[in-house]
C-alpha atoms as a PDB file:
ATOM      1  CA  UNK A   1      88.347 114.526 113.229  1.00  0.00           C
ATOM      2  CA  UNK A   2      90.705 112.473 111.378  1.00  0.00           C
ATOM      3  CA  UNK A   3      92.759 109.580 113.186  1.00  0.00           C
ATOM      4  CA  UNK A   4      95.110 109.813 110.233  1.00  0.00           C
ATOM      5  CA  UNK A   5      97.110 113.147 111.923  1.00  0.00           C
ATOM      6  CA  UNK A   6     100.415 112.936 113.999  1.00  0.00           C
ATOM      7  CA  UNK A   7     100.125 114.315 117.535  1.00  0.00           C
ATOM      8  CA  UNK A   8     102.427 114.657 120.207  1.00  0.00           C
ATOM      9  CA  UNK A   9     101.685 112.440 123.455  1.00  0.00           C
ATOM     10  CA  UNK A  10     103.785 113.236 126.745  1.00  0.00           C
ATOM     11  CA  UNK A  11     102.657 109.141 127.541  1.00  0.00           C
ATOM     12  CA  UNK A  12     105.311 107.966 124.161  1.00  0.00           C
ATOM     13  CA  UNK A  13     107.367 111.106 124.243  1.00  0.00           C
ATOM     14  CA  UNK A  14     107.740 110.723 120.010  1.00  0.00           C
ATOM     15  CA  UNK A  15     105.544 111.003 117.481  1.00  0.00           C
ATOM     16  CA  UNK A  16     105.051 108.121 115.601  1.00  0.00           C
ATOM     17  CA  UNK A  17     103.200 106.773 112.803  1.00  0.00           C
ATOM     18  CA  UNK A  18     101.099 102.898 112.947  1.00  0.00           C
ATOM     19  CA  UNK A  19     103.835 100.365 111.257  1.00  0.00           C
ATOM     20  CA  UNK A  20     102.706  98.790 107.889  1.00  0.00           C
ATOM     21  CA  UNK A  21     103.458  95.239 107.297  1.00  0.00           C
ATOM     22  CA  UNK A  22     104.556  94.245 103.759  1.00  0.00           C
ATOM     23  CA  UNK A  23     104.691  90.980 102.142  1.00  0.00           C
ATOM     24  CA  UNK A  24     108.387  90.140 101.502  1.00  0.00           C
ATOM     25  CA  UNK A  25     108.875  90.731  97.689  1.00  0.00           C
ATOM     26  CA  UNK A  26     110.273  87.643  96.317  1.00  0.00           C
ATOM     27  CA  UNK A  27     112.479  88.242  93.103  1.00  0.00           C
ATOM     28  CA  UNK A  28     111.252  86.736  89.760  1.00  0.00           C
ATOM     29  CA  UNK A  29     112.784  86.245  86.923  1.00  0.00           C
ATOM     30  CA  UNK A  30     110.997  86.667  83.356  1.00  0.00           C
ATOM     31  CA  UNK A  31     112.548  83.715  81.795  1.00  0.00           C
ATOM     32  CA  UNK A  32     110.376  81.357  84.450  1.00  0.00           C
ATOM     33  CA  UNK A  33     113.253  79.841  85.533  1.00  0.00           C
ATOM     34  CA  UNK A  34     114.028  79.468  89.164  1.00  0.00           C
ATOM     35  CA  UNK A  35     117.635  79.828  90.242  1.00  0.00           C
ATOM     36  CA  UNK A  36     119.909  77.736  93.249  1.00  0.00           C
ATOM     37  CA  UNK A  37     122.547  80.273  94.085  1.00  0.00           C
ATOM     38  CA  UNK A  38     125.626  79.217  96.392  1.00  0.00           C
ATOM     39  CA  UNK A  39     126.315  81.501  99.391  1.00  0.00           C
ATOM     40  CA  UNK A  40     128.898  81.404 102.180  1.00  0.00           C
ATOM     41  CA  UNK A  41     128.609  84.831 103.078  1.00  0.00           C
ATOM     42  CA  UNK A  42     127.901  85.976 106.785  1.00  0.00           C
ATOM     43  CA  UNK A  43     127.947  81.992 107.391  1.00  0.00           C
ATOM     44  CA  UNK A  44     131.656  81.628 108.801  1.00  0.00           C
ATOM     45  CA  UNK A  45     132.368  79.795 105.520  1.00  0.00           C
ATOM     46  CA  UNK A  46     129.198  77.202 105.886  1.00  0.00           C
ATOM     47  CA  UNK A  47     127.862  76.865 102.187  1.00  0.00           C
ATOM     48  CA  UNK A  48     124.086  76.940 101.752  1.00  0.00           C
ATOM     49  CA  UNK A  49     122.133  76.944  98.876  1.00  0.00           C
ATOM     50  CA  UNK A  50     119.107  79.378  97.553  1.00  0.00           C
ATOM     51  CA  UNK A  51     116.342  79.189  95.853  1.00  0.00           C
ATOM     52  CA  UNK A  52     115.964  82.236  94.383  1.00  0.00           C
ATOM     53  CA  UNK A  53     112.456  83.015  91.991  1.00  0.00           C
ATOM     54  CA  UNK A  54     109.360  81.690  93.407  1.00  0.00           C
ATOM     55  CA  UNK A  55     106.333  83.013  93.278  1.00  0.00           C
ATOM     56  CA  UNK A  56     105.661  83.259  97.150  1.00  0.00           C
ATOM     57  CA  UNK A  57     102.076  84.233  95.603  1.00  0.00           C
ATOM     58  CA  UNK A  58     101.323  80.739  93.379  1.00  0.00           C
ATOM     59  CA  UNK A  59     103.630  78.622  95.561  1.00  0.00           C
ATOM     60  CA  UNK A  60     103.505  77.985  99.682  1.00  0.00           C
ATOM     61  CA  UNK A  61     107.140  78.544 100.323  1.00  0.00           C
ATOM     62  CA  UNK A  62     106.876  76.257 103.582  1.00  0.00           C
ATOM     63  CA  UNK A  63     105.557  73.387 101.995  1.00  0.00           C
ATOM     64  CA  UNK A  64     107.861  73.096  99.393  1.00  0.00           C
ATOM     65  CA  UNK A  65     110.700  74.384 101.766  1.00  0.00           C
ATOM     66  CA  UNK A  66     109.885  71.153 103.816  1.00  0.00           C
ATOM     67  CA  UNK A  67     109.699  68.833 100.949  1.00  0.00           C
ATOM     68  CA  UNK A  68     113.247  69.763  99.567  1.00  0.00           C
ATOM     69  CA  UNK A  69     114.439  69.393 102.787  1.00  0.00           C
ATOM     70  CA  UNK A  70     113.425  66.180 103.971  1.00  0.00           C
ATOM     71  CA  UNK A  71     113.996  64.907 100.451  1.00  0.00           C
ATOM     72  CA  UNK A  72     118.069  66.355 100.629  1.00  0.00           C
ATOM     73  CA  UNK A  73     117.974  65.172 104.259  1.00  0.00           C
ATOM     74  CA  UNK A  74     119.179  68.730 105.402  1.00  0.00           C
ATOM     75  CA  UNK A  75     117.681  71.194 107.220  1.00  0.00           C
ATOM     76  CA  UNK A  76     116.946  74.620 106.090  1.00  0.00           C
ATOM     77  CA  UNK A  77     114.840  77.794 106.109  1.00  0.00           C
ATOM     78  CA  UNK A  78     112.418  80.127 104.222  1.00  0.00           C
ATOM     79  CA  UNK A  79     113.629  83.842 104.808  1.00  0.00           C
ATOM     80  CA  UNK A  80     112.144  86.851 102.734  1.00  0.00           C
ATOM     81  CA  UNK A  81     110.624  84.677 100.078  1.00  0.00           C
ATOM     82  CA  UNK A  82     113.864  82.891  99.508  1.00  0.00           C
ATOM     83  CA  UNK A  83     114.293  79.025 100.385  1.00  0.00           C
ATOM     84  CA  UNK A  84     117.570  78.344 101.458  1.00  0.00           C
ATOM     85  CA  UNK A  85     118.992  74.837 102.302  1.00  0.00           C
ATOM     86  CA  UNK A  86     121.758  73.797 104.308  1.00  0.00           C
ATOM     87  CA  UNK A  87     124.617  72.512 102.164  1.00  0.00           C
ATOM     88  CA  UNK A  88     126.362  72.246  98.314  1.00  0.00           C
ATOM     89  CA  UNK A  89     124.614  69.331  96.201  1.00  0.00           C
ATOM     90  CA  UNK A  90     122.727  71.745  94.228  1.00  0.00           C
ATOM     91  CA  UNK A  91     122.551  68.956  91.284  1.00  0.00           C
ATOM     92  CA  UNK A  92     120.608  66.703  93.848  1.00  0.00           C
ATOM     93  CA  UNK A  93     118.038  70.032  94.718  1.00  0.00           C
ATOM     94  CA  UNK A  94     118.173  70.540  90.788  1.00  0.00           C
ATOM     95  CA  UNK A  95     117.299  67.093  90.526  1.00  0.00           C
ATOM     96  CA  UNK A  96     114.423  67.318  93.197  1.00  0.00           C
ATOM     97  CA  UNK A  97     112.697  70.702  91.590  1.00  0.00           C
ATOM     98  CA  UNK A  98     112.881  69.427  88.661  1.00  0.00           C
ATOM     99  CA  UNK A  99     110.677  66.615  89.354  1.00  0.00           C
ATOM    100  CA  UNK A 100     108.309  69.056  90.854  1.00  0.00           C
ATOM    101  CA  UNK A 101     107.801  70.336  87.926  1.00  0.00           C
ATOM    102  CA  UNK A 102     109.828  73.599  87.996  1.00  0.00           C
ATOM    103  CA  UNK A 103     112.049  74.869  85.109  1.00  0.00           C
ATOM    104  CA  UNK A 104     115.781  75.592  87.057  1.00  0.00           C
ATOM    105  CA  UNK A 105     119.200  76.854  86.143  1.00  0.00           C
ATOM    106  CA  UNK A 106     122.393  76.728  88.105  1.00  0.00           C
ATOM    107  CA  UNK A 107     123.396  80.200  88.916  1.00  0.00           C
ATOM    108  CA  UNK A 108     126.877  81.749  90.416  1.00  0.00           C
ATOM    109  CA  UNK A 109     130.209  79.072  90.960  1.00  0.00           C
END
């Protein structure tokens, strides 16, 4: 028999299915540019800054998530392929990715 078929168990109660884990999609750009995006939403008004368009794939987001921050001095996280840093110097993070070799545009006010 197949293991691939639903069946009822009395021991869950609900039928359920084995939960697949994806890979967070990261979203990339065509022109190869990476982006640093301002957001203050959801953050009672604190201002921190993405970095949108890595490729989780060619990059370790981690790494390079702890470089930028202990190069800013601020701390930080990597959440759903997305590097976001605490703070709004974005010309100083420009500044740093650029000298890590990554082409990088300003995006948003």
């Amino acid at each position: 028999m197949s293991d691939d078929r639903l069946v009822y168990s009395t021991d869950m109660g609900r039928i359920s299915q084995p939960k697949v884990e994806q890979e967070p999609t990261a979203k990339l750009f065509k022109d190869g540019f990476i982006r640093i995006e301002r957001q203050t939403k959801g953050r009672k008004g604190k201002g921190v800054m993405l970095v949108v368009g890595i490729d989780p794939k060619a990059h370790d987001l981690k790494k390079l998530a702890k470089t930028i921050k202990s190069k800013m001095g601020q701390g930080g996280a990597v959440k759903e392929g997305i590097i976001e840093v605490q703070g709004d110097d974005r010309e100083k993070l420009k500044g740093i990715l650029e000298t890590l070799k990554f082409k990088v545009k300003i995006a948003g006010g």
